[in-house]
Protein backbone atom coordinates (compact mmCIF):
# COMPACT_ATOMS: atom_id res chain seq x y z
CA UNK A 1 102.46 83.28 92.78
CA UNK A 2 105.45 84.65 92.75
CA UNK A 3 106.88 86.44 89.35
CA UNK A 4 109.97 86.65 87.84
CA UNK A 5 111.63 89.68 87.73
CA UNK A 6 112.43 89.53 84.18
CA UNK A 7 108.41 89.28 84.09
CA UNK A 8 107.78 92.20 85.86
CA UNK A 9 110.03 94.04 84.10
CA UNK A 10 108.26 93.68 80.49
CA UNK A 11 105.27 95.70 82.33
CA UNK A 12 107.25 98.76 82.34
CA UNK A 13 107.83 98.58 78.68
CA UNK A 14 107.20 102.22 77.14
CA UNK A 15 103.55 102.74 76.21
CA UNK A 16 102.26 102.31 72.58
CA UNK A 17 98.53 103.27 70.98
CA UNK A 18 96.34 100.93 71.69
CA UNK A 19 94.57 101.59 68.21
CA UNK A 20 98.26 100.79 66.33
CA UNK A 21 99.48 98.12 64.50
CA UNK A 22 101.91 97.69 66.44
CA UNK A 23 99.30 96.80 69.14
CA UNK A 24 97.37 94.72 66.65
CA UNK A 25 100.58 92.83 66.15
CA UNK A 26 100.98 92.02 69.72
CA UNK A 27 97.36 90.90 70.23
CA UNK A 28 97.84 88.79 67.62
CA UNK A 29 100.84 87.46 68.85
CA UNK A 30 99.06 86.47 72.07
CA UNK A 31 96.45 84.84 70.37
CA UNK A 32 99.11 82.38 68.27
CA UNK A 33 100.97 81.58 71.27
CA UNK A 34 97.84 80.81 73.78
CA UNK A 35 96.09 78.52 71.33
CA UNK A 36 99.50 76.50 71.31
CA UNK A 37 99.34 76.62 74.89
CA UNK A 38 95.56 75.29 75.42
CA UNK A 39 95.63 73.23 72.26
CA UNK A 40 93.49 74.71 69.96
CA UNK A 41 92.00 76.59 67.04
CA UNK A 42 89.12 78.43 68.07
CA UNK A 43 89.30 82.09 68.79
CA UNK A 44 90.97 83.96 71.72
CA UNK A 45 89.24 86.60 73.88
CA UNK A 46 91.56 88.36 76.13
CA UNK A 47 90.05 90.62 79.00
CA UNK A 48 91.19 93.13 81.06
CA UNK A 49 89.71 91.95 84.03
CA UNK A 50 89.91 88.55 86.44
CA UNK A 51 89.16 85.40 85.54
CA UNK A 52 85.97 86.26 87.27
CA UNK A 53 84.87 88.28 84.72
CA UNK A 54 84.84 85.84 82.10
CA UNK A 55 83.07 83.53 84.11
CA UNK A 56 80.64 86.18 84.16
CA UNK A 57 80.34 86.86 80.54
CA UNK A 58 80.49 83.07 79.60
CA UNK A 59 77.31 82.37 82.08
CA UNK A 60 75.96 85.83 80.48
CA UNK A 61 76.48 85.39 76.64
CA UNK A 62 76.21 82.08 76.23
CA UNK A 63 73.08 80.82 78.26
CA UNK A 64 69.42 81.12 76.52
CA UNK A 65 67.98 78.40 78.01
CA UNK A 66 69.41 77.66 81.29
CA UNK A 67 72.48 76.82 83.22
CA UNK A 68 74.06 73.59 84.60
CA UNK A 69 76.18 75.08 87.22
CA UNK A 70 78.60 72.12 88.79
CA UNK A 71 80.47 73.27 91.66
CA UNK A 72 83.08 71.04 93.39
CA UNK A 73 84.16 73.66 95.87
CA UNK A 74 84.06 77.24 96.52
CA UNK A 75 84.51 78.92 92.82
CA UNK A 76 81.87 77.12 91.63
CA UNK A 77 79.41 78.22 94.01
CA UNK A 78 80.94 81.52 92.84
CA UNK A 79 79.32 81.12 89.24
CA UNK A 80 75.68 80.34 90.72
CA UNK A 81 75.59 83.39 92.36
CA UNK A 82 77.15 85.11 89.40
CA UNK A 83 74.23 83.62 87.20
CA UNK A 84 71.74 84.65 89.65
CA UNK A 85 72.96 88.19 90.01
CA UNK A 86 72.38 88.88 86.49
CA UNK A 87 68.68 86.98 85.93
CA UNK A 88 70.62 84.64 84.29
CA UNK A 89 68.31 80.79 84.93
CA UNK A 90 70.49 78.38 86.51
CA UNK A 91 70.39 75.60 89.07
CA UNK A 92 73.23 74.77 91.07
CA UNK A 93 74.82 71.35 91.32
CA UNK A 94 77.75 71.05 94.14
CA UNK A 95 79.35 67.96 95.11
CA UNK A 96 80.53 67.25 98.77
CA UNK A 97 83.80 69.24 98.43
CA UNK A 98 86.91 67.31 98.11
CA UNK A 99 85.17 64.83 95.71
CA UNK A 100 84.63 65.02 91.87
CA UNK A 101 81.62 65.55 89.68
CA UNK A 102 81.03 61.97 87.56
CA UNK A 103 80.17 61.26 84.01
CA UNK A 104 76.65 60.38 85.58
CA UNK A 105 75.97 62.74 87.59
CA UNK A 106 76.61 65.19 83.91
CA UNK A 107 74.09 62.67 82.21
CA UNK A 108 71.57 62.72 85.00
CA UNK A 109 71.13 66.32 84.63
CA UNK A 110 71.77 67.50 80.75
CA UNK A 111 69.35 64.42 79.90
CA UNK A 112 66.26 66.55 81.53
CA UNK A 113 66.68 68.88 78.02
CA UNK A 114 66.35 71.87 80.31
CA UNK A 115 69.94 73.27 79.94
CA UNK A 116 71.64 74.85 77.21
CA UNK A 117 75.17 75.75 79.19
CA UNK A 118 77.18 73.91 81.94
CA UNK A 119 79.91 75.54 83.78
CA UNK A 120 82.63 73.04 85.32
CA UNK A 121 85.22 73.85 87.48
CA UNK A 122 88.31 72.15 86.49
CA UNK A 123 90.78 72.51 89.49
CA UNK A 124 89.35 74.09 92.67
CA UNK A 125 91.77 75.78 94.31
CA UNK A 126 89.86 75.35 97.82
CA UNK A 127 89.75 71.55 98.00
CA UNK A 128 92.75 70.92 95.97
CA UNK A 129 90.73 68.70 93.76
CA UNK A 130 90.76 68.75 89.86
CA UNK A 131 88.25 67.00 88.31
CA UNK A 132 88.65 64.01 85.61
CA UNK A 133 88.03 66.35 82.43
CA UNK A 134 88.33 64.09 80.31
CA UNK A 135 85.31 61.61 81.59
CA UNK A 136 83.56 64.81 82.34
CA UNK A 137 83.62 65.57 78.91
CA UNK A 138 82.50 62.39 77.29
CA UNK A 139 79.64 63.13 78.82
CA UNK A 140 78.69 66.94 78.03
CA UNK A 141 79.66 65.37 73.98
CA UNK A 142 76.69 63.53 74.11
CA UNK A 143 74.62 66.67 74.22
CA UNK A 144 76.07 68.57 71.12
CA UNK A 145 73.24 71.73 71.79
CA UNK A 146 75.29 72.32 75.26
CA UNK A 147 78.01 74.85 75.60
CA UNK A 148 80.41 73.81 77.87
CA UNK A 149 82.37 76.58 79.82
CA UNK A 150 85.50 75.65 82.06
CA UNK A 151 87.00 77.39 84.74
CA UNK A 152 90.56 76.65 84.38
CA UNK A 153 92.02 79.78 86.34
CA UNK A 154 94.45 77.68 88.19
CA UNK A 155 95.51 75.02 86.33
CA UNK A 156 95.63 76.07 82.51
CA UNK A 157 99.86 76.85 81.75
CA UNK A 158 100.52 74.01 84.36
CA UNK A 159 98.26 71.44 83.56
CA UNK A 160 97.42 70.22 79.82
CA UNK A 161 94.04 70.82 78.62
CA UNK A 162 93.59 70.29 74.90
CA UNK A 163 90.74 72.17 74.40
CA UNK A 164 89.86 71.27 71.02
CA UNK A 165 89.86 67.53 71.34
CA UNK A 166 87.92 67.76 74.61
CA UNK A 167 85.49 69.82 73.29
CA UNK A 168 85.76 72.74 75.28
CA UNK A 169 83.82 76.05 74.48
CA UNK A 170 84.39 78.39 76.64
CA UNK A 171 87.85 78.07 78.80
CA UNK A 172 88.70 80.47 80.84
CA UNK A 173 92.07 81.45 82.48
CA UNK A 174 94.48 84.53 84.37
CA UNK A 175 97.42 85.61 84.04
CA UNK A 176 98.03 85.20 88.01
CA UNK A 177 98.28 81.65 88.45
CA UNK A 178 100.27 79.22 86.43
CA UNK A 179 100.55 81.90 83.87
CA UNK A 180 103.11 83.17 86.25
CA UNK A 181 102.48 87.09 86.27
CA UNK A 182 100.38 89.20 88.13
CA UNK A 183 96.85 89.81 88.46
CA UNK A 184 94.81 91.87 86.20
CA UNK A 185 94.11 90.19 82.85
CA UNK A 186 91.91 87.31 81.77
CA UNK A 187 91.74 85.53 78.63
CA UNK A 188 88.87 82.30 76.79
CA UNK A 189 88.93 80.62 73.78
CA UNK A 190 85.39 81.08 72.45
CA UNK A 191 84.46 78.36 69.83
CA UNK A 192 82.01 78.43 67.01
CA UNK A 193 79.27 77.02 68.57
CA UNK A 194 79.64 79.78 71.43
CA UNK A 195 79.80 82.46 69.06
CA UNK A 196 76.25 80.83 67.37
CA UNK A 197 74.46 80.68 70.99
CA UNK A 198 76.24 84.32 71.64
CA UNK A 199 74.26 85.48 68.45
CA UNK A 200 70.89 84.40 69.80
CA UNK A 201 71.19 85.33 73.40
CA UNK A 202 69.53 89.09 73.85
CA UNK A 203 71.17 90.85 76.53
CA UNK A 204 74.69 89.29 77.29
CA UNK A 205 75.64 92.62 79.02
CA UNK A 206 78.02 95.01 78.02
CA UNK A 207 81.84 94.73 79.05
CA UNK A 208 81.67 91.72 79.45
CA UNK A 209 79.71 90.94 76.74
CA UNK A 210 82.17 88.12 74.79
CA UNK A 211 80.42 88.27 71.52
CA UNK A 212 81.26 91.99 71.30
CA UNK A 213 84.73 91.20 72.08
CA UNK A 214 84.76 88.32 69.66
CA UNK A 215 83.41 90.71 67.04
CA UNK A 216 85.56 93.61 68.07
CA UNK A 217 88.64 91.77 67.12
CA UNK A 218 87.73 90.82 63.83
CA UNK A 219 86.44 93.66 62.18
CA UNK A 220 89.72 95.67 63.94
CA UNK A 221 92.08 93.37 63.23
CA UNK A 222 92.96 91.73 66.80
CA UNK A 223 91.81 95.32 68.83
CA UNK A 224 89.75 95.42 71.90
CA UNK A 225 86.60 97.66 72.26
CA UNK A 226 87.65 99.29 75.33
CA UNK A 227 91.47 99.65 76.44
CA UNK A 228 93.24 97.13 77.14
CA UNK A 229 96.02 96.66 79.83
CA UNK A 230 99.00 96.78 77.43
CA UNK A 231 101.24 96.40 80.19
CA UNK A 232 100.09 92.93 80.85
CA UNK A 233 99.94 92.19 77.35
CA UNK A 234 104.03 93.17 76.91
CA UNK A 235 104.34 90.55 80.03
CA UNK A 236 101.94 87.91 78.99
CA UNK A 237 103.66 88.30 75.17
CA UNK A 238 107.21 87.62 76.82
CA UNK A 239 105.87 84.91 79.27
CA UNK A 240 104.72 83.21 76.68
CA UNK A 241 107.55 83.01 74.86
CA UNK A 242 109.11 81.49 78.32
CA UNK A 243 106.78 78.92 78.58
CA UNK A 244 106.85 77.89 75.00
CA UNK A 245 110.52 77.67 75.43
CA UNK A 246 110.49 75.47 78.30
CA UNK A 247 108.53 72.94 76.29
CA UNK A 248 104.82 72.46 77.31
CA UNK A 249 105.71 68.11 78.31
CA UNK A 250 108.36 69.25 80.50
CA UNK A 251 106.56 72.25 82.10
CA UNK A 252 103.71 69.74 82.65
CA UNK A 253 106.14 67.30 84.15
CA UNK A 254 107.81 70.02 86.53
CA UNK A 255 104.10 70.56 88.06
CA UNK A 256 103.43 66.84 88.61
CA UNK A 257 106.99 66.44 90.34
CA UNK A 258 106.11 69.56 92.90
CA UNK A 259 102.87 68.00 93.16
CA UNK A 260 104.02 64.72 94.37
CA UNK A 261 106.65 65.85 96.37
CA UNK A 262 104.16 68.00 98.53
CA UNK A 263 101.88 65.45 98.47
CA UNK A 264 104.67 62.75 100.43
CA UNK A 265 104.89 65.05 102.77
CA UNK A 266 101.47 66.07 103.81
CA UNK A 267 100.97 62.21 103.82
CA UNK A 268 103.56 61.94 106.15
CA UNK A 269 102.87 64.78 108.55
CA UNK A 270 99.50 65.66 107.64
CA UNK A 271 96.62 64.27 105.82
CA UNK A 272 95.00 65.15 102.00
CA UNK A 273 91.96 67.01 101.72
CA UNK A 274 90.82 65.69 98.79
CA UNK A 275 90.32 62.66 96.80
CA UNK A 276 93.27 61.23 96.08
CA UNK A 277 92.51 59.99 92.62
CA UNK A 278 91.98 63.70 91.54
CA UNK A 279 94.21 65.69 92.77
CA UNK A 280 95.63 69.12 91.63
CA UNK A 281 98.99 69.39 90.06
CA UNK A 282 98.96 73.36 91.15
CA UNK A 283 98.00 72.97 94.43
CA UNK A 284 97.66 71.15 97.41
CA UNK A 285 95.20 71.32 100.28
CA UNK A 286 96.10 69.72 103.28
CA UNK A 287 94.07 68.93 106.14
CA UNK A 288 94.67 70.74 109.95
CA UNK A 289 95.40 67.60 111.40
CA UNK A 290 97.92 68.49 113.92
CA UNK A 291 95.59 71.61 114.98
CA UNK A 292 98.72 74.13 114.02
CA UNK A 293 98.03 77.72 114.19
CA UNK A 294 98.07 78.26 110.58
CA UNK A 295 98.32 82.24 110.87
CA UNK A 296 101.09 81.67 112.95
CA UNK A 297 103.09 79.23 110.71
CA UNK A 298 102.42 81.86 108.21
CA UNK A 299 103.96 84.92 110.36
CA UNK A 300 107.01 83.37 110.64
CA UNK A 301 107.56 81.81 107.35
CA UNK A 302 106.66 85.40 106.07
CA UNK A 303 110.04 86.26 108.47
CA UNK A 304 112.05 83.38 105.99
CA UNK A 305 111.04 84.93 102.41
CA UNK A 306 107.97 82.15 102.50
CA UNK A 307 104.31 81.89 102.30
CA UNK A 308 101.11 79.40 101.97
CA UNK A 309 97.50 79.82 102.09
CA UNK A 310 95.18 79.25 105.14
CA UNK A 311 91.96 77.11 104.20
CA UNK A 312 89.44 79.00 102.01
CA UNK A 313 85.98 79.86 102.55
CA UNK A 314 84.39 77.33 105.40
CA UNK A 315 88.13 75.53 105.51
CA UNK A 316 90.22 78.20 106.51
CA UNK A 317 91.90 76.99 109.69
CA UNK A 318 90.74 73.37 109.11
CA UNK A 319 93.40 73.00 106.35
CA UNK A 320 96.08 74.97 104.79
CA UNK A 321 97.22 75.29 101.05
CA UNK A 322 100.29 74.86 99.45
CA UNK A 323 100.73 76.31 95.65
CA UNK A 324 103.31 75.08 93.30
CA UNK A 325 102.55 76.38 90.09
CA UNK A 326 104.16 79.13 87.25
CA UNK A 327 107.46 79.15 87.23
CA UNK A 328 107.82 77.56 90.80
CA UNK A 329 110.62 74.95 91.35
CA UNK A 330 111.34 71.53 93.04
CA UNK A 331 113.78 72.79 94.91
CA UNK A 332 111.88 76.05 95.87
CA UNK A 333 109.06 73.23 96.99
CA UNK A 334 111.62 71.17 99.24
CA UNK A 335 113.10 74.73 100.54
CA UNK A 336 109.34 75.56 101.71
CA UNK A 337 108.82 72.18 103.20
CA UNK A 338 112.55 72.00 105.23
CA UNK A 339 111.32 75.23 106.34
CA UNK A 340 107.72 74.31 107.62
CA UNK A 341 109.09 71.65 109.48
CA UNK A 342 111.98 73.45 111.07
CA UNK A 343 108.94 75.80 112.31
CA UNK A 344 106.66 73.13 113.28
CA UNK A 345 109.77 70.75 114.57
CA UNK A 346 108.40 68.33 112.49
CA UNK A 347 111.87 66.45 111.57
């Protein structure tokens, strides 16, 4: 996404120790600020690191048993093969992409007694699909042993997730999606019961290891165990404030109104990739309908100060993605779209 430069700016703020109070104070700071954000109480990991390497510690600290893995598209395929690459158990669970995982289809599988962790995706930015959380997680509460981990990479900041009242262990975001700033730093909350299964899993690695970090923080009063990207932090402290300032109902609402807007248009020009009763509000996936040459459309919209997203993975020139998330405007939306159809002579 694109970031302010008032954003950007904050990352050039002089250095200080990363073993001071003053960094302590801004770490704990963060913390206060995110758990208004996502709605909740529990604790606050942050990570230098993608949201990828969260993922990777949830699946790693948190599973003694075996993992659920759901995937509804492309990322969560990704945390199969990041169980599998470190001997985690798992078995994977993946929906025909551009359609949701159900309440039963949760049921069918934690009912077996065999898993101890499921990972959900909750918007999957290669389908353009985000899945009912809410139903989804009236089912995982039946099964109170079960951590539940969430990828919310790119929708948490522009869609609301109340953590606490869905019952949310583990979610996971970055700072490069509707965070608004760049890449580079991830951050969970990590609730009680994940810090119990944490404290009876063996090896849960070691950088990545989220009980460690959990620990860390609380014995050194909100410092890291290894150093942390302060730069990001003097962003993500400032961005915060931004966001909190904007009000989290009407940020929400801002997303939902560049949401719908794109979607009227694709409808009109294009088609939806996926369901239509679960679509993002961060992103939308169109289909290729019209056979464009994506790359192309790209080049010169590159020319204009513009950009989108060919299809990912196995739907890269089939559709074509539009974001509209962070600190992204309606009218920045309707410039893209005037633009893409001045291009394409759509209008």
């Amino acid at each position: 996404v694109e970031v302010r430069p008032a954003v950007l700016g904050k990352m050039a703020t002089p250095m200080i120790g990363h073993r001071s109070k003053d960094a302590s104070a801004l770490q704990r700071r963060i913390t206060g600020k995110l758990q208004q954000i996502l709605y909740t109480r529990e604790a606050i990991l942050l990570s230098t690191s993608s949201g990828s390497g969260l993922m990777e510690g949830a699946v790693r600290s948190c599973t003694l048993k075996r993992a659920a893995v759901f995937a509804i598209g492309a990322f969560g395929v990704r945390w199969y093969e990041m169980a599998q690459s470190n001997n985690v158990p798992a078995d994977l669970f993946e929906v025909e992409w551009g359609t949701a995982v159900t309440p039963e289809m949760i049921d069918e599988v934690l009912s077996t007694g065999k898993y101890d962790l499921i990972t959900i995706t909750h918007n999957e930015t290669s389908t353009g699909l985000m899945n009912p959380l809410e139903t989804i997680a009236g089912a995982v509460k039946n099964y109170p042993d079960v951590v539940f981990a969430l990828d919310a990479v790119s929708s948490a900041g522009g869609s609301k997730i109340e953590v606490d009242e869905i019952g949310i262990d583990i979610c996971i975001t970055s700072t490069q999606k509707a965070l608004g700033l760049p890449p580079g730093m991830a951050l969970c909350t990590f609730s009680k019961k994940a810090i119990e299964r944490a404290q009876q899993v063996p090896c849960r690695g070691y950088y990545l290891d989220l009980l460690s970090l959990y620990d860390y923080i609380q014995k050194k009063d909100y410092q890291y165990p290894s150093t942390p990207s302060l730069s990001h932090m003097f962003a993500l402290d400032y961005q915060l404030d931004c966001i909190l300032a904007e009000g989290l109902d009407q940020r929400f609402a801002r997303h939902i109104e560049m949401a719908e807007y794109t979607r009227q248009w694709a409808r009109e020009y294009f088609e939806l990739f996926a369901d239509e009763r679960y679509l993002s509000n961060t992103l939308t996936t169109i289909k290729n309908t019209r056979n464009i040459d994506v790359a192309a459309l790209n080049r010169e919209l590159g020319v204009r100060g513009y950009q989108i997203s060919n299809g990912y993975g196995k739907l890269k020139d089939k559709t074509f993605r539009i974001a509209h998330m962070a600190d992204c405007t309606l009218e920045e939306v309707k410039e893209l779209i005037d633009n893409i159809n001045d291009i394409l002579k759509l209008s």
